[in-house]
Protein backbone atom coordinates (compact mmCIF):
# COMPACT_ATOMS: atom_id res chain seq x y z
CA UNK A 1 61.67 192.68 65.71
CA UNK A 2 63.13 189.59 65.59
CA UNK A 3 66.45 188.29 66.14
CA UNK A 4 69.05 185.49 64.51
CA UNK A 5 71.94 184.70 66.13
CA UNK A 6 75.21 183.01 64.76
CA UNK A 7 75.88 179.36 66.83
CA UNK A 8 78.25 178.03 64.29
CA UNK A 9 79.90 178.05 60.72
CA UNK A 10 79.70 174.47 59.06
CA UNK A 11 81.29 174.03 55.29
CA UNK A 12 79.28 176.93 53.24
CA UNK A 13 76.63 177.46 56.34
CA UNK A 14 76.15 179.39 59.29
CA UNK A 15 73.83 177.75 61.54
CA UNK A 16 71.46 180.49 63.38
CA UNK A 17 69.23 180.34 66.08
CA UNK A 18 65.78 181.94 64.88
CA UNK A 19 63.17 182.13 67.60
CA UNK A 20 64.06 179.35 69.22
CA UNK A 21 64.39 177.10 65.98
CA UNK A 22 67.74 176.51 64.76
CA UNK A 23 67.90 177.21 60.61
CA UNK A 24 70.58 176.93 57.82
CA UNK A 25 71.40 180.28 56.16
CA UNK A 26 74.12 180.24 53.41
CA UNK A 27 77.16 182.10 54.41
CA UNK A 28 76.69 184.15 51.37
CA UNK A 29 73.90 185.93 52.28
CA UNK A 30 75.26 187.17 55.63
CA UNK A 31 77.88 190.24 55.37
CA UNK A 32 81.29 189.70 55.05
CA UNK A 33 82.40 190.40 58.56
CA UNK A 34 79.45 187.92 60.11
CA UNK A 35 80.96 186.09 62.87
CA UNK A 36 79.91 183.55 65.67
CA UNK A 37 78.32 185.09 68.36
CA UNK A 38 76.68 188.17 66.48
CA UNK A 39 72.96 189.20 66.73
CA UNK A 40 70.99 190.28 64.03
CA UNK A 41 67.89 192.50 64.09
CA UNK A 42 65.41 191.24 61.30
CA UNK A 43 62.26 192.91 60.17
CA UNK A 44 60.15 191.43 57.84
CA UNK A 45 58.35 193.27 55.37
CA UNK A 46 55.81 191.99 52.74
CA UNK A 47 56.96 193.09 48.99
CA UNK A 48 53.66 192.59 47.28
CA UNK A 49 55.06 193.62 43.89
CA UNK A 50 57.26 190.49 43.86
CA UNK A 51 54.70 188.52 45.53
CA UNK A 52 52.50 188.93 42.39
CA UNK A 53 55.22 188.89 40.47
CA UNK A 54 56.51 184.79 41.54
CA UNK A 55 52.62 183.90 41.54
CA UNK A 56 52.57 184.72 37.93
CA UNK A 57 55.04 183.33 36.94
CA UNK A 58 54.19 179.85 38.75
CA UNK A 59 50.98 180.42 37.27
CA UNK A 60 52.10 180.38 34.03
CA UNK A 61 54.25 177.40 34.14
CA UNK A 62 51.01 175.46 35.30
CA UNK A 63 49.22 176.32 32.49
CA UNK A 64 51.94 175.43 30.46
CA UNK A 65 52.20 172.18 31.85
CA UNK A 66 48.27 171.04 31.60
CA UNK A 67 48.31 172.54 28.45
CA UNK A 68 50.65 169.76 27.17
């Protein structure tokens, strides 16, 4: 499981500490109530339906483009 933490709030951003790496995450993805300080648990899971979903679709726009 990994973990983000909040450091900081700047502007529209809440700067997180991911493994070690410190990332950008818009403040309107986190829940309301997100605050400095607070630990998140995060679990990735792969969603293979929308996987193939994005592929197609960026393989359609490439066609589209070499078609022209």
């Amino acid at each position: 499981m990994t973990k983000l933490i909040i450091d900081r709030f700047e502007n529209e951003f809440a700067v997180c500490e991911i493994e070690g790496e410190i990332i950008n995450i818009k403040k309107s993805v986190l829940p309301s109530k997100a605050k400095e300080g607070d630990v998140f648990k995060i679990s990735f899971e792969l969603d293979q339906d929308e996987t193939n979903k994005r592929k197609e679709i960026a393989s359609g726009k490439l066609n589209n483009i070499f078609r022209s």
